[in-house]
Protein backbone atom coordinates (compact mmCIF):
# COMPACT_ATOMS: atom_id res chain seq x y z
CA UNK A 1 0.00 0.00 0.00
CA UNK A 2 1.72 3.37 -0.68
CA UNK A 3 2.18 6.17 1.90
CA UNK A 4 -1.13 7.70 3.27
CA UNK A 5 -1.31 11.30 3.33
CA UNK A 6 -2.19 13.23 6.67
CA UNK A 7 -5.76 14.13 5.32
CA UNK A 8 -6.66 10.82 4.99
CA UNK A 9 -5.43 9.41 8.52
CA UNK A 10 -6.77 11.99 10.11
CA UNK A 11 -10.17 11.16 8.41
CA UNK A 12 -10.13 7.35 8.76
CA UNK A 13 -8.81 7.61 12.72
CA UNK A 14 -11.82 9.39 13.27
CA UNK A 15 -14.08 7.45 11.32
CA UNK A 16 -13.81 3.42 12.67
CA UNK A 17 -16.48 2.38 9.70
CA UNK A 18 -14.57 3.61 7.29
CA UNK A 19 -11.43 2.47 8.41
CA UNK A 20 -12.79 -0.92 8.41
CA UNK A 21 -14.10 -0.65 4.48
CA UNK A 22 -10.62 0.85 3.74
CA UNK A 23 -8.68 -2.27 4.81
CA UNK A 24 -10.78 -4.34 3.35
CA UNK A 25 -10.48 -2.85 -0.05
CA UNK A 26 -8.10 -4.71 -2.13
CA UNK A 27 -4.53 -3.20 -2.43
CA UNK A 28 -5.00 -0.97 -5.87
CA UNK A 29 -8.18 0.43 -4.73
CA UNK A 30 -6.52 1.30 -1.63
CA UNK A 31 -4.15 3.21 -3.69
CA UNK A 32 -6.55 4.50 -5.82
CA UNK A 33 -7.90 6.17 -3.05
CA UNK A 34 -5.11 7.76 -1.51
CA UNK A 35 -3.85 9.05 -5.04
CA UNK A 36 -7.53 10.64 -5.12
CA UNK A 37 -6.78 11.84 -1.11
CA UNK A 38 -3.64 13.65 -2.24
CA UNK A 39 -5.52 15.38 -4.79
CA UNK A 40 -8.15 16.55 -2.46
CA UNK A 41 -7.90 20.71 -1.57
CA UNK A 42 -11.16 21.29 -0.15
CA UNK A 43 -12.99 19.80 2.97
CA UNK A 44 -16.32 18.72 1.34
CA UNK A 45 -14.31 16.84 -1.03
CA UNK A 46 -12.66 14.33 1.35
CA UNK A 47 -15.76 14.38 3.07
CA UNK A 48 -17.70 13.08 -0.09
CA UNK A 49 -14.53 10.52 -0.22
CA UNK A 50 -15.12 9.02 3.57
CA UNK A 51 -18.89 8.82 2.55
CA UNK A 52 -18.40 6.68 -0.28
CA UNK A 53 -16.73 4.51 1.91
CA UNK A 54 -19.14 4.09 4.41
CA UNK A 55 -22.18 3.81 1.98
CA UNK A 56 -20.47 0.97 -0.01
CA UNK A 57 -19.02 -0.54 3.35
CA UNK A 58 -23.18 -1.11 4.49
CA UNK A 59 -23.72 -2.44 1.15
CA UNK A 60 -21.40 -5.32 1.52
CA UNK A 61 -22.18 -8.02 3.36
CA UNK A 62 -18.70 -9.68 3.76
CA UNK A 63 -17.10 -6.69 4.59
């Protein structure tokens, strides 16, 4: 997995649902998401990010 930016720690720490969708991701959708984390300047955008992860987190019943 490459190196998580500060945003997105800070965001998953917080956030135990989503931290449990994120490691269950598989590895290049992990990265995927952290190159998308680095891009991130404004607030509402990593906010929209962490929601996506908890809405497709309830969806899945394995997860």
């Amino acid at each position: 997995m490459m190196e998580m930016p500060a945003n997105l720690k800070d965001l998953l720490a917080k956030n135990k649902e989503a931290m449990e969708c994120f490691l269950h991701l598989p590895e290049d959708i992990q990265n995927n998401i952290i190159l998308r984390a680095k891009a991130i300047k404004k607030k509402h955008e990593m906010d929209n990010l962490i929601n996506s992860l908890t809405c497709n987190h309830r969806q899945q019943a394995n997860c």
